[in-house]
C-alpha atoms as a PDB file:
ATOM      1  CA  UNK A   1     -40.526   4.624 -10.225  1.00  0.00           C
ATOM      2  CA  UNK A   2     -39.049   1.438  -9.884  1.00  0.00           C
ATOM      3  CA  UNK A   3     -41.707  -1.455  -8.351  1.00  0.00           C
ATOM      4  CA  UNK A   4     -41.413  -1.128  -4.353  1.00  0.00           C
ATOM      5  CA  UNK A   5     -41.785  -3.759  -1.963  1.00  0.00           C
ATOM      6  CA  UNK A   6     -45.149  -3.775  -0.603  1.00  0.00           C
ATOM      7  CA  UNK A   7     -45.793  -1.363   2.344  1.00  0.00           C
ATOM      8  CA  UNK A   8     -49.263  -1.996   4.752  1.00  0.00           C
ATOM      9  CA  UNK A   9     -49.952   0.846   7.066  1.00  0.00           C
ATOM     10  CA  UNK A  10     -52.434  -0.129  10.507  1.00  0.00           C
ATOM     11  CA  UNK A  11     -53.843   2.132  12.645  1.00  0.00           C
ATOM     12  CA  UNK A  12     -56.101   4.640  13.439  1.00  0.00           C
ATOM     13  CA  UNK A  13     -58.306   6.949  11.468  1.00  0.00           C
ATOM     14  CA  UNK A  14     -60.205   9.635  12.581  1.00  0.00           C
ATOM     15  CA  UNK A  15     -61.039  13.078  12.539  1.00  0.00           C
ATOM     16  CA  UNK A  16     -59.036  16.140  14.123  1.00  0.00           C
ATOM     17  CA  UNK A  17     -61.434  18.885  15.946  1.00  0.00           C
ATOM     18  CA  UNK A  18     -60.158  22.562  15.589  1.00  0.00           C
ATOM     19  CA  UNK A  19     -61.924  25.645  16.990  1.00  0.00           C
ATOM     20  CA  UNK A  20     -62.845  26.259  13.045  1.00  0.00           C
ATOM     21  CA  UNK A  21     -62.860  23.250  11.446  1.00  0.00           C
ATOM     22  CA  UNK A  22     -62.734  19.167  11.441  1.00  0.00           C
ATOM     23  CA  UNK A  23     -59.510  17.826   9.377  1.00  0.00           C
ATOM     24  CA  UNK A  24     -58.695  14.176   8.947  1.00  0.00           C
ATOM     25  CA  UNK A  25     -56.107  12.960  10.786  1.00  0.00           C
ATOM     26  CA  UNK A  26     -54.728   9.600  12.780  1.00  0.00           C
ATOM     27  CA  UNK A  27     -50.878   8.948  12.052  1.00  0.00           C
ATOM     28  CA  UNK A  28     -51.330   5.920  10.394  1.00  0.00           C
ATOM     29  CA  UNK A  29     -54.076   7.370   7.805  1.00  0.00           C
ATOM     30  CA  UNK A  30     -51.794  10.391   7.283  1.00  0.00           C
ATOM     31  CA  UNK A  31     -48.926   8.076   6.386  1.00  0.00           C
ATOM     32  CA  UNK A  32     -50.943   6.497   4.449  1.00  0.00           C
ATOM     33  CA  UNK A  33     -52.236   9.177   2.265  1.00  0.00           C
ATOM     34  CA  UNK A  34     -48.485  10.279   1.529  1.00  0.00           C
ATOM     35  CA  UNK A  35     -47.393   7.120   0.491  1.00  0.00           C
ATOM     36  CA  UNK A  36     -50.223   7.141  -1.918  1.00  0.00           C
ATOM     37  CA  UNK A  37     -49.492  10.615  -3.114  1.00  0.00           C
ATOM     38  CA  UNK A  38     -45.800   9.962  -3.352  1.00  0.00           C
ATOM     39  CA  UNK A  39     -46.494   7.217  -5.407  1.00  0.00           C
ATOM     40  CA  UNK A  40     -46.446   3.994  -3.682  1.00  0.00           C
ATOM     41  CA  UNK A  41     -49.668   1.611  -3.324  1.00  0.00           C
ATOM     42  CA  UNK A  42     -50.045   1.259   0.461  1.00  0.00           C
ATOM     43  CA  UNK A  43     -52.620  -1.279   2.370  1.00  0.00           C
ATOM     44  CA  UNK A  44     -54.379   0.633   4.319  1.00  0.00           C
ATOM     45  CA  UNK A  45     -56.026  -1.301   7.362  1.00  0.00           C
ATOM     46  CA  UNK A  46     -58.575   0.306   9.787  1.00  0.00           C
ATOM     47  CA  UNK A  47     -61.541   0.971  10.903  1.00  0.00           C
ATOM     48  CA  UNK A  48     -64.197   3.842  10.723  1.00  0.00           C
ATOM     49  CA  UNK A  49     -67.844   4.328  11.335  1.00  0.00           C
ATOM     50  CA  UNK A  50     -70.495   4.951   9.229  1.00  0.00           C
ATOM     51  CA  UNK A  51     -70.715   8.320   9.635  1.00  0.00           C
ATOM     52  CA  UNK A  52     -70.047  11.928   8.228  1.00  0.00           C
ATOM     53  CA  UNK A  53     -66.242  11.414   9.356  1.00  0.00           C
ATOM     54  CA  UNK A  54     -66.284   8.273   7.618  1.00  0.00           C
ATOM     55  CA  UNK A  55     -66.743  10.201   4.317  1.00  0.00           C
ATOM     56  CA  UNK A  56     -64.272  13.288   5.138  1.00  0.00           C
ATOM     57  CA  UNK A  57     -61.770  10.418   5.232  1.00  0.00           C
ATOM     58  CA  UNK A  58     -63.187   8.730   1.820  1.00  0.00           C
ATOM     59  CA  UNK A  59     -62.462  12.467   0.276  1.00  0.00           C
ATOM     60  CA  UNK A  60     -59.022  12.898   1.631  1.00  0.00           C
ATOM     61  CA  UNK A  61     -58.052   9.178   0.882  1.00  0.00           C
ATOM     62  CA  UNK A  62     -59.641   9.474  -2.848  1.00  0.00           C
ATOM     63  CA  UNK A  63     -57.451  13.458  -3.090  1.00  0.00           C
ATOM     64  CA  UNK A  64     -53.897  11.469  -2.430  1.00  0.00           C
ATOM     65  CA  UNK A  65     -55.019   8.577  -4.571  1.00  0.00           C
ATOM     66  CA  UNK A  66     -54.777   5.739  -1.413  1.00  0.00           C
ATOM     67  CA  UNK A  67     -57.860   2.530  -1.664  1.00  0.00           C
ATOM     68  CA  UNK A  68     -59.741   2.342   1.672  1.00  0.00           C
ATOM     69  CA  UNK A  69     -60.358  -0.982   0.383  1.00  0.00           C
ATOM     70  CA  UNK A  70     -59.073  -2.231   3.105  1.00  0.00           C
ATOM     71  CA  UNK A  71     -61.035  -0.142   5.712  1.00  0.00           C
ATOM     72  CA  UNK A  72     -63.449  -2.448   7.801  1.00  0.00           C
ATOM     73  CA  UNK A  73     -66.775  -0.740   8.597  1.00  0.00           C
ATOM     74  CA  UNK A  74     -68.512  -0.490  12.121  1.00  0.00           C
ATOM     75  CA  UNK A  75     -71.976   0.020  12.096  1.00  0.00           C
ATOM     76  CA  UNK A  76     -72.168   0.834  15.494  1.00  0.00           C
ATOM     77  CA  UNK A  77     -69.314   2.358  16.736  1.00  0.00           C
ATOM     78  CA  UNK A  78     -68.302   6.088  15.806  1.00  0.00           C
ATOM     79  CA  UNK A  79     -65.214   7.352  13.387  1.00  0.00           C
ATOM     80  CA  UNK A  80     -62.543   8.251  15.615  1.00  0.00           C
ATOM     81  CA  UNK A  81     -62.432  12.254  16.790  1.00  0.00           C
ATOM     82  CA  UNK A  82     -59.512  13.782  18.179  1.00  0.00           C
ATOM     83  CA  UNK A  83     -60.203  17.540  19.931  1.00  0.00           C
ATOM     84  CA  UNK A  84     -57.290  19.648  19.335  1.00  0.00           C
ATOM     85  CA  UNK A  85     -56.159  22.071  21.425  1.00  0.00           C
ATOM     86  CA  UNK A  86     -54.091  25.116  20.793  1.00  0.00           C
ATOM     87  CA  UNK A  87     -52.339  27.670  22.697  1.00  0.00           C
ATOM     88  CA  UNK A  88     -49.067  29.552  21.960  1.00  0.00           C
ATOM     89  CA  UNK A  89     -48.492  27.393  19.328  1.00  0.00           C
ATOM     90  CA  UNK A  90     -48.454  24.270  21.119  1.00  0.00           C
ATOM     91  CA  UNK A  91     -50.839  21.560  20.706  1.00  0.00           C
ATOM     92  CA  UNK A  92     -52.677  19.346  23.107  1.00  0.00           C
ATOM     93  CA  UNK A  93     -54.818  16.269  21.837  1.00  0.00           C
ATOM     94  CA  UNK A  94     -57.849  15.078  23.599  1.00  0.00           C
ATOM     95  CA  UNK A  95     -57.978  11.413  22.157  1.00  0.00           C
ATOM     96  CA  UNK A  96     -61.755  10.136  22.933  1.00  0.00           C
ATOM     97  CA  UNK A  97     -62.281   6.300  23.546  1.00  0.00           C
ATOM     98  CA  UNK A  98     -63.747   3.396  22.432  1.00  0.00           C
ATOM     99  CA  UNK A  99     -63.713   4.850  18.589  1.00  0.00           C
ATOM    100  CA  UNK A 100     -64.086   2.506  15.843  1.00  0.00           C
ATOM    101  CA  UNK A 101     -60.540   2.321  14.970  1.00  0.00           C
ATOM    102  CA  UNK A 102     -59.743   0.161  18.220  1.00  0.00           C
ATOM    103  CA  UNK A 103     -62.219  -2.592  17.180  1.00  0.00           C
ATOM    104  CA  UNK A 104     -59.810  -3.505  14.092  1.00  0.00           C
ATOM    105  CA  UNK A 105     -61.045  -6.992  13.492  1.00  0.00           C
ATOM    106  CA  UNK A 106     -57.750  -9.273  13.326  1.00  0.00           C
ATOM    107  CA  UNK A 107     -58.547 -12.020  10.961  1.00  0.00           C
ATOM    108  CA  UNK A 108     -60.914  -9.685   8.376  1.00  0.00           C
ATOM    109  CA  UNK A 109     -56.850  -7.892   8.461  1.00  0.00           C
ATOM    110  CA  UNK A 110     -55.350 -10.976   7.613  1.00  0.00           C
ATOM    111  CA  UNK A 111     -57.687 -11.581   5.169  1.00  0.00           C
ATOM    112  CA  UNK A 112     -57.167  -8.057   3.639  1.00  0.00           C
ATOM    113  CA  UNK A 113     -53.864  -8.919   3.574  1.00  0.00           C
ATOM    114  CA  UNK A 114     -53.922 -12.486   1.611  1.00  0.00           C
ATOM    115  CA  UNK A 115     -56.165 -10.624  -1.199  1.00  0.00           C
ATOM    116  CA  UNK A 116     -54.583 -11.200  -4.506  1.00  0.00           C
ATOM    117  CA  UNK A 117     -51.141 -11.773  -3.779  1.00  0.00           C
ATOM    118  CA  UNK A 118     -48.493 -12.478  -1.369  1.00  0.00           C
ATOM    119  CA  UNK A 119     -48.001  -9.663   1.156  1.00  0.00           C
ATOM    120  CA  UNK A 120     -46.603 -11.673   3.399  1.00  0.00           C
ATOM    121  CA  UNK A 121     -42.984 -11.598   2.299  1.00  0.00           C
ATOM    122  CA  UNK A 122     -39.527 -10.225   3.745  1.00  0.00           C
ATOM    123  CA  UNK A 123     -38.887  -7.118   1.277  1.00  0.00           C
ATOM    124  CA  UNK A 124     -42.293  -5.698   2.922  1.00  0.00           C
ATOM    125  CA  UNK A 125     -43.381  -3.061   5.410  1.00  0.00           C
ATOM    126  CA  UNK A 126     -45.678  -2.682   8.127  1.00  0.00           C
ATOM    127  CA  UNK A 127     -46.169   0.873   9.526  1.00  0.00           C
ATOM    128  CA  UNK A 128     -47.658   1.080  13.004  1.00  0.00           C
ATOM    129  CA  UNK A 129     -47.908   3.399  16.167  1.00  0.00           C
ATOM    130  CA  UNK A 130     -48.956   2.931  19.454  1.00  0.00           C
ATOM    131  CA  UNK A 131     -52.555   4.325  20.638  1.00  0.00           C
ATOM    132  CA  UNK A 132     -54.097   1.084  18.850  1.00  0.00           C
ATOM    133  CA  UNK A 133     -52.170  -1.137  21.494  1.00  0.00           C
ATOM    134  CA  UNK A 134     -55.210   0.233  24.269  1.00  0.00           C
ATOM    135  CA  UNK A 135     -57.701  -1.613  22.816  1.00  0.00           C
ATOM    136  CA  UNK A 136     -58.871  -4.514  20.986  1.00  0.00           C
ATOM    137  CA  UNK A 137     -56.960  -4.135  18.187  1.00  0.00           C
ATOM    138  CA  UNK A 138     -53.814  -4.710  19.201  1.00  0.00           C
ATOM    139  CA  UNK A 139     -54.380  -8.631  18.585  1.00  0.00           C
ATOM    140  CA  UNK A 140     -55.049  -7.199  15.014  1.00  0.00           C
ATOM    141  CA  UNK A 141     -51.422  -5.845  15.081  1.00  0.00           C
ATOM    142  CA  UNK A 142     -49.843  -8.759  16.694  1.00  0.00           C
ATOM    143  CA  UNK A 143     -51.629 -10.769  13.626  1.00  0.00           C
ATOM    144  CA  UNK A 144     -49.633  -8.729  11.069  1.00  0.00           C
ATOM    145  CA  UNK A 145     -46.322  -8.066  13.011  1.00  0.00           C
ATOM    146  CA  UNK A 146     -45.928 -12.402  13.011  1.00  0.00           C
ATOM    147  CA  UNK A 147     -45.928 -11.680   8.883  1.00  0.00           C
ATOM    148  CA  UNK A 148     -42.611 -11.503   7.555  1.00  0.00           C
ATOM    149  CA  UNK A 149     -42.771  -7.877   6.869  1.00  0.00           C
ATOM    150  CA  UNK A 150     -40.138  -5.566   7.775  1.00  0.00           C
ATOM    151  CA  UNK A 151     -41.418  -3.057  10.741  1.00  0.00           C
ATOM    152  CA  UNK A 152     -41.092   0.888  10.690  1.00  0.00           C
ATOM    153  CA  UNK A 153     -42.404   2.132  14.702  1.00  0.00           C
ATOM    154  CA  UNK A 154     -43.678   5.824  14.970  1.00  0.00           C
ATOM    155  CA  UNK A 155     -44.160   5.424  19.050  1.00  0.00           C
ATOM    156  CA  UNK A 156     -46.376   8.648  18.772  1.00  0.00           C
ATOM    157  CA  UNK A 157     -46.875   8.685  21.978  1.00  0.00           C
ATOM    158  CA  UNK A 158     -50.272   9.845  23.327  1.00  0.00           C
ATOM    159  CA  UNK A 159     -51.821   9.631  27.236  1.00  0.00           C
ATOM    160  CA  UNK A 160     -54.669   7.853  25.645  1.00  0.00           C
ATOM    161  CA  UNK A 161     -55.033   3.959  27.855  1.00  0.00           C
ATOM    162  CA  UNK A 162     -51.829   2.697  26.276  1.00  0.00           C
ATOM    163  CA  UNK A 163     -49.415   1.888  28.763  1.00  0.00           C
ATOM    164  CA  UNK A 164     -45.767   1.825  28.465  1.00  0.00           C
ATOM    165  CA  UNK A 165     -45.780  -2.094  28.816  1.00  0.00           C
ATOM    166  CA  UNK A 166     -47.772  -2.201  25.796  1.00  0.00           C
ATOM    167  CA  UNK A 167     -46.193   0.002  24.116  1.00  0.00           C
ATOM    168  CA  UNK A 168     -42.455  -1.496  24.813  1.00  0.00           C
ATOM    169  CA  UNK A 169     -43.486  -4.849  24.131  1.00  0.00           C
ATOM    170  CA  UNK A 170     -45.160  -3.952  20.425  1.00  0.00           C
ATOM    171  CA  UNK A 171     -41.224  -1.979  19.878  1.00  0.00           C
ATOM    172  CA  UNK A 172     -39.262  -4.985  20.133  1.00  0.00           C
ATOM    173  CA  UNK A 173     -38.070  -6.291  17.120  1.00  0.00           C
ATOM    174  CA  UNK A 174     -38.826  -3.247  14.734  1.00  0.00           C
ATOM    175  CA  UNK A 175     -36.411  -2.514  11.800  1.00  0.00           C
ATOM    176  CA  UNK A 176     -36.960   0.964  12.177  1.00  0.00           C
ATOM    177  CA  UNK A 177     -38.046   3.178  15.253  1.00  0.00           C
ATOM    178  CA  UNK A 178     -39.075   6.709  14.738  1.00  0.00           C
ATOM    179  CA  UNK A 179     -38.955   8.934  18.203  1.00  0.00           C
ATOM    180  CA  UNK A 180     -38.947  12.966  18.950  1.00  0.00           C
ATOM    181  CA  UNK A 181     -36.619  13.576  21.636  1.00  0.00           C
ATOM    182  CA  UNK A 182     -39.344  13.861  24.016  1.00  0.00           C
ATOM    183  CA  UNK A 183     -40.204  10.054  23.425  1.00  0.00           C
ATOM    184  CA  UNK A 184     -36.967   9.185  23.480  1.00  0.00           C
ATOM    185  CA  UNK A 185     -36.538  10.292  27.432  1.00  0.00           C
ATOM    186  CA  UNK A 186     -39.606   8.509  28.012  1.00  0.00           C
ATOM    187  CA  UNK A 187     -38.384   5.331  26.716  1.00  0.00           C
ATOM    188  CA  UNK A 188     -35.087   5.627  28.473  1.00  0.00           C
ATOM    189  CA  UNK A 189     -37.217   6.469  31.736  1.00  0.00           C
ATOM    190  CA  UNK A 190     -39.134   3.321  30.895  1.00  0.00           C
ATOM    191  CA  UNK A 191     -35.721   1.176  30.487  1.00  0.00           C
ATOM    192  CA  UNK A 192     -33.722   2.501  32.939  1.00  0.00           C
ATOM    193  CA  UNK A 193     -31.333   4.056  30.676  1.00  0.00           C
ATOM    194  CA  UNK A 194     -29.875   7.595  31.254  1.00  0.00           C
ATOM    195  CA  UNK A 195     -31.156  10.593  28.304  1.00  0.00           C
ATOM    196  CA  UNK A 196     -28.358  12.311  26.671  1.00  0.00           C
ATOM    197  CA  UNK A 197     -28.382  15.842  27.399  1.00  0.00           C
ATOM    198  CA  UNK A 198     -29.397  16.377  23.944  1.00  0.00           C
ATOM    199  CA  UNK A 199     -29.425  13.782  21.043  1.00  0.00           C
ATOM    200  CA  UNK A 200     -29.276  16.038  18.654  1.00  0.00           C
ATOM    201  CA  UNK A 201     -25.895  17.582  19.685  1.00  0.00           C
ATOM    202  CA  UNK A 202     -24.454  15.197  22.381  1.00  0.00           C
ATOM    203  CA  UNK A 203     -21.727  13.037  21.390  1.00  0.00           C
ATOM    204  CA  UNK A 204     -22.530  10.534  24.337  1.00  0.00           C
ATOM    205  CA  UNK A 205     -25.922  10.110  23.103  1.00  0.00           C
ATOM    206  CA  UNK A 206     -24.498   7.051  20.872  1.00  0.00           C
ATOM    207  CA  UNK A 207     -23.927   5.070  24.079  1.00  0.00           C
ATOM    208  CA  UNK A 208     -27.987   5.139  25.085  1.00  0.00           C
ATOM    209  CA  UNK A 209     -28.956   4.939  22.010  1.00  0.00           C
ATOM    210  CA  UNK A 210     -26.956   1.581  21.375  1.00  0.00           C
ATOM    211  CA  UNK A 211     -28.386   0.117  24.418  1.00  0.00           C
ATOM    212  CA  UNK A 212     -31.787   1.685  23.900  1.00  0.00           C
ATOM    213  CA  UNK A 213     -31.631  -0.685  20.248  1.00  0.00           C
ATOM    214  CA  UNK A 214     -30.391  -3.754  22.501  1.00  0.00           C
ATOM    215  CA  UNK A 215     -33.033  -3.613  24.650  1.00  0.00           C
ATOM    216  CA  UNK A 216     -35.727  -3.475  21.814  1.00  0.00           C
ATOM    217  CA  UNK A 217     -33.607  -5.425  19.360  1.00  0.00           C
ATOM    218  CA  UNK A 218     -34.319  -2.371  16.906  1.00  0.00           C
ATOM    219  CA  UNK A 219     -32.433  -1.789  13.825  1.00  0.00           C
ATOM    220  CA  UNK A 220     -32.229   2.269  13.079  1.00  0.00           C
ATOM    221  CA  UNK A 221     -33.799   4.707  15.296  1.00  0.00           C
ATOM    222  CA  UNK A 222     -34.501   8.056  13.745  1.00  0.00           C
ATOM    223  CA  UNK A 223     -34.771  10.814  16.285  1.00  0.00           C
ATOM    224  CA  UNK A 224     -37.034  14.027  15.412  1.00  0.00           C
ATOM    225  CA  UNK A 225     -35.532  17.393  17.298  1.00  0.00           C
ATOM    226  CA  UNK A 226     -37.772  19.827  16.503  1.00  0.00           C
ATOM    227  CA  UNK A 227     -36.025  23.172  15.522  1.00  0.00           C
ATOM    228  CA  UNK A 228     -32.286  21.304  15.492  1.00  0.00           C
ATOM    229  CA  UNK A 229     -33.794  18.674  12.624  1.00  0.00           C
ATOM    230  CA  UNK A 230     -33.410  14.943  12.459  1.00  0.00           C
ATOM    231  CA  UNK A 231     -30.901  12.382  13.071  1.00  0.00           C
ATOM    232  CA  UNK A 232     -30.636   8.711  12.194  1.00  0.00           C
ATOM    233  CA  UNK A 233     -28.630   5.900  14.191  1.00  0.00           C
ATOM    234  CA  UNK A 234     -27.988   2.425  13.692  1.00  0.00           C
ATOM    235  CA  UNK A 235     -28.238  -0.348  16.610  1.00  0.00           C
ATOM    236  CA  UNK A 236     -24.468  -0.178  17.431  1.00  0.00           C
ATOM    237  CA  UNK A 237     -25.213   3.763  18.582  1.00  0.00           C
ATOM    238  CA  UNK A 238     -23.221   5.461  15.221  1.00  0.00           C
ATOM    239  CA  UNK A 239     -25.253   8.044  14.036  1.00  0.00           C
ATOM    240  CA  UNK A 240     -25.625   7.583  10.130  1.00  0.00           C
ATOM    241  CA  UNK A 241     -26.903  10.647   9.226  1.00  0.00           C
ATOM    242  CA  UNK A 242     -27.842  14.757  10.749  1.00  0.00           C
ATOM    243  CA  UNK A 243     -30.057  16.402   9.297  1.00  0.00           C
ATOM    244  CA  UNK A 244     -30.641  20.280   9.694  1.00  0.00           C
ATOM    245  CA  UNK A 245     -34.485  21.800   9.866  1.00  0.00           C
ATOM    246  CA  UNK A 246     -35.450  23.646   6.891  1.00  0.00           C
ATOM    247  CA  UNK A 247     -36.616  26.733   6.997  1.00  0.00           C
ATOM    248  CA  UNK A 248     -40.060  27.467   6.591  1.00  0.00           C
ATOM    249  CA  UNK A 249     -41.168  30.735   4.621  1.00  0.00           C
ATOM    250  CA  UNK A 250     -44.942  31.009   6.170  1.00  0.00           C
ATOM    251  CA  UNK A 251     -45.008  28.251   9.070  1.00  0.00           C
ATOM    252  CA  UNK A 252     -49.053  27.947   9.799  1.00  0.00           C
ATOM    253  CA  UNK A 253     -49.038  24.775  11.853  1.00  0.00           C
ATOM    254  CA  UNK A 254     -46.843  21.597  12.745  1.00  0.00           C
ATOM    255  CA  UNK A 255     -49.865  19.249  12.996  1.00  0.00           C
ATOM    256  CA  UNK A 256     -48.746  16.186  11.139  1.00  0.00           C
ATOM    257  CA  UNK A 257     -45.409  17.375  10.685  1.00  0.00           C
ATOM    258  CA  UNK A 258     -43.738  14.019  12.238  1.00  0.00           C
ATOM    259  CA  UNK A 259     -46.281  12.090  10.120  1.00  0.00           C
ATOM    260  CA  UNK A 260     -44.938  12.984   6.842  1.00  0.00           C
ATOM    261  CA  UNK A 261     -41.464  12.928   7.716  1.00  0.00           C
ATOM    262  CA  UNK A 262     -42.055   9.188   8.743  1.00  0.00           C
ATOM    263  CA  UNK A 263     -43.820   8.609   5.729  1.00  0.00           C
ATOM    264  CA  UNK A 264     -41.373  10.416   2.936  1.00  0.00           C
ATOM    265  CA  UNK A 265     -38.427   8.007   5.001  1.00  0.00           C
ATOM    266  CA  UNK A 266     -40.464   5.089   4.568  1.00  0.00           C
ATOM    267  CA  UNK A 267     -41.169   5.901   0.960  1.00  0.00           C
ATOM    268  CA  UNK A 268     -37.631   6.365   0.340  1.00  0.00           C
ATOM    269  CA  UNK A 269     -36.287   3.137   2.423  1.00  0.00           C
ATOM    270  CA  UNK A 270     -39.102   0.959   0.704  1.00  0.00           C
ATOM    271  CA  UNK A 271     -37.106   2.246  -2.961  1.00  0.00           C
ATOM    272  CA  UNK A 272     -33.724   1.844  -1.451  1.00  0.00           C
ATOM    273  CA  UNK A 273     -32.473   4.995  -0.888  1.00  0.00           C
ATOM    274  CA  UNK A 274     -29.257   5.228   1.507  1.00  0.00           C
ATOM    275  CA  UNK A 275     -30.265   6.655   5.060  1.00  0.00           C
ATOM    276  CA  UNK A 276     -28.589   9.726   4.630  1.00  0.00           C
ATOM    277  CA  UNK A 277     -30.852  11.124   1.483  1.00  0.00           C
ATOM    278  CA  UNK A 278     -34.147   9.224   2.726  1.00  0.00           C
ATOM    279  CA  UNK A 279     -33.672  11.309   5.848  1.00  0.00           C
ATOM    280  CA  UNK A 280     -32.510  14.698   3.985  1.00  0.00           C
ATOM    281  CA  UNK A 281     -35.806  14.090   1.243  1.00  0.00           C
ATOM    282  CA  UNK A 282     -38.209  13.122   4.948  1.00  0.00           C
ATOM    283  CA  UNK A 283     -36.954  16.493   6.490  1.00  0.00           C
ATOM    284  CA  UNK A 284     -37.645  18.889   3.412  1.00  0.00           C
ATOM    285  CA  UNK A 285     -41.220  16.827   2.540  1.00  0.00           C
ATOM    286  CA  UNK A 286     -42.328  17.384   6.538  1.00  0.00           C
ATOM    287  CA  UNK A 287     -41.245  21.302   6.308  1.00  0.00           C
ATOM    288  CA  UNK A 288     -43.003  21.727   3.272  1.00  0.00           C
ATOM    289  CA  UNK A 289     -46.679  20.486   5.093  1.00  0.00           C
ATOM    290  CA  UNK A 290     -45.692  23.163   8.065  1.00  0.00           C
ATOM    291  CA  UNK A 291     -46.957  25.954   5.369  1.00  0.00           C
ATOM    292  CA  UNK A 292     -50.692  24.670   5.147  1.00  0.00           C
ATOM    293  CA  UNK A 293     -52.998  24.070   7.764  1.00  0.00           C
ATOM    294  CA  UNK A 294     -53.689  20.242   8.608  1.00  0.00           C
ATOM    295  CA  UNK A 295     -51.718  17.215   8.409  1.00  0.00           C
ATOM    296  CA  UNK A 296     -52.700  16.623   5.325  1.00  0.00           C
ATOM    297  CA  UNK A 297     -52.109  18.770   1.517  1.00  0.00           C
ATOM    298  CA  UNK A 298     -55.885  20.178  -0.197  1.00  0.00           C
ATOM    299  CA  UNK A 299     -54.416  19.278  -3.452  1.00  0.00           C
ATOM    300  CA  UNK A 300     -52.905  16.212  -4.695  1.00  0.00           C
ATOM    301  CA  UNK A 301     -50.780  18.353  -6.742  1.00  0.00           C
ATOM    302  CA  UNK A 302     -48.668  19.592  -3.959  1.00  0.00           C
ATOM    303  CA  UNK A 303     -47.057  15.308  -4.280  1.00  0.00           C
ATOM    304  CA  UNK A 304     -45.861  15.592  -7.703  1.00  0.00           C
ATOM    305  CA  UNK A 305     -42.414  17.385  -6.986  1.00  0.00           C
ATOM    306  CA  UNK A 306     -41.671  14.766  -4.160  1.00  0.00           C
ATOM    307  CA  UNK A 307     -42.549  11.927  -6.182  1.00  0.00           C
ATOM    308  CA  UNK A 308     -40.282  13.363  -8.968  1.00  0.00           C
ATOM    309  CA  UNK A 309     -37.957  13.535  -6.421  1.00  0.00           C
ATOM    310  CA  UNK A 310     -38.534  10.450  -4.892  1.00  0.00           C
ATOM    311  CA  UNK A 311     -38.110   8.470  -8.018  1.00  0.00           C
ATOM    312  CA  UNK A 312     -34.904  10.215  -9.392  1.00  0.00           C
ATOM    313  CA  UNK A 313     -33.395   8.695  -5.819  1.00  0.00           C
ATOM    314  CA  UNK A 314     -34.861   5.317  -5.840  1.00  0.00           C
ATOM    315  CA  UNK A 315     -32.791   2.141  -6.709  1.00  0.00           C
ATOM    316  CA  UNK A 316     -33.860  -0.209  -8.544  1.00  0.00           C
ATOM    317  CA  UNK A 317     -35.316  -3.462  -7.503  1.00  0.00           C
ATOM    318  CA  UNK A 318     -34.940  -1.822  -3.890  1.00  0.00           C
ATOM    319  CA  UNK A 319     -35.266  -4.112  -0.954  1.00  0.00           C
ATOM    320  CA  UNK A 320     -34.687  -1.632   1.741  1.00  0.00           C
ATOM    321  CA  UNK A 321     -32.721  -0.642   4.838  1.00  0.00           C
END
């Protein structure tokens, strides 16, 4: 695989509670993870306890290969749980608060970040979400968004004590902005722009979607439909790229589904792939986690197809979108 730019992932990591079982979860660690397994050599900053949970994350992070090196330690604070819900299918997510992923420390991040060479430059990423804007932390993110490093936005949105202020204000100026189509109305809701009737099919949804980029001076928005697959847009409202679902032979859950799509398109966008195949390769990688249980694979083997894959499409010396 040709050398990628580097990519530093922030957020939360914690623990999701089933009925059966405790998986590790958080969006950002999730991302994380993939990147690892598909090959890249992410920065992972966060924050955990010191606690059982703490270690079901070491295990999952050491399985996909990714360094918690970067993972600051709170001795007094507890591993973020989520409580998962499920009925006919649908999830609900009962996000618990003041968890030791809100108490991010800002300048041991910076620090994490100076550590042996210069992350701080333009061909770089930083992935981020939204429920670390509620507390503390967010100064940690505003540290690391002033870097030079180009910005990928899964809003993720969650009724957890971020507000839509918060969250608007952290969306401005990303280079990419990932949304479901249920985010998306909120966002226009939250603008004062009018929701096309359906993005994935309406050929006025260009028009929103142009201003929706204006207003957050965003570069490419990629919009997640659920069943009707995934379509990508540029800021002057042309859509770039559609992108059917795939199939799925034995669906067992979509936890984490919208995690590794966001993580296989950042993967491919950090090696230069054109929009169009990063979001075809994002699709396939997100309905191939819909067959196991979790967000995340048992078995780092399940990566080594994708990062075959992955690397037959990069470019080389890739810079990015």
């Amino acid at each position: 695989m040709s050398a990628a730019p580097p990519v530093v992932v922030f957020g939360e990591a914690l623990v999701d509670i089933f009925a059966e079982d405790e998986l590790p979860g958080g969006a950002p660690f999730n991302v994380a993870c993939h990147l690892a397994g598909l090959g890249l050599a992410p920065r992972f900053v966060s924050r955990v306890g010191n606690d059982a949970a703490a270690a079901r994350l070491d295990s999952a992070a050491a399985r996909s290969g990714l360094s918690m090196r970067y993972v600051q330690r709170d001795a007094h604070r507890p591993t973020g749980r989520v409580r998962v819900h499920e009925q006919a299918g649908v999830h609900r997510f009962e996000i618990l608060a003041d968890q030791a992923y809100d108490w991010i420390d800002a300048a041991d991040a910076r620090r994490a970040l100076e550590d042996g060479d210069a992350i701080a430059c333009a061909a770089g990423w930083l992935y981020h979400g939204s429920l670390i804007l509620r507390g503390p932390a967010a100064a940690a993110l505003a540290t690391l968004a002033a870097l030079q490093l180009r910005r990928f936005a899964d809003l993720n949105w969650r009724e957890a004590g971020t507000t839509p202020e918060q969250a608007l204000a952290a969306l401005r100026g990303v280079h990419v902005l990932k949304l479901n189509d249920e985010e998306l109305a909120l966002l226009c809701g939250w603008t004062g722009l009018p929701m096309p009737r359906a993005a994935a099919t309406d050929p006025g949804a260009g028009d929103t979607i142009a201003r929706l980029a204006a207003q957050l001076q965003a570069g490419l928005l990629v919009l997640t439909h659920g069943a009707a697959g995934a379509s990508a847009w540029d800021a002057q409202g042309c859509c770039l790229a559609r992108q059917p679902a795939v199939p799925v032979p034995r669906l067992v859950d979509t936890v984490g589904a919208g995690d590794a799509l966001a993580a296989a398109l950042l993967a491919a966008l950090a090696q230069g792939v054109a929009v169009p195949q990063a979001l075809a390769l994002a699709v396939r990688f997100a309905a191939a986690l819909c067959g196991r249980r979790g967000a995340l694979p048992e078995h780092a083997g399940f990566y080594v197809p994708w990062r075959e894959q992955l690397q037959q499409s990069a470019v080389p010396a890739a810079g990015g979108a």
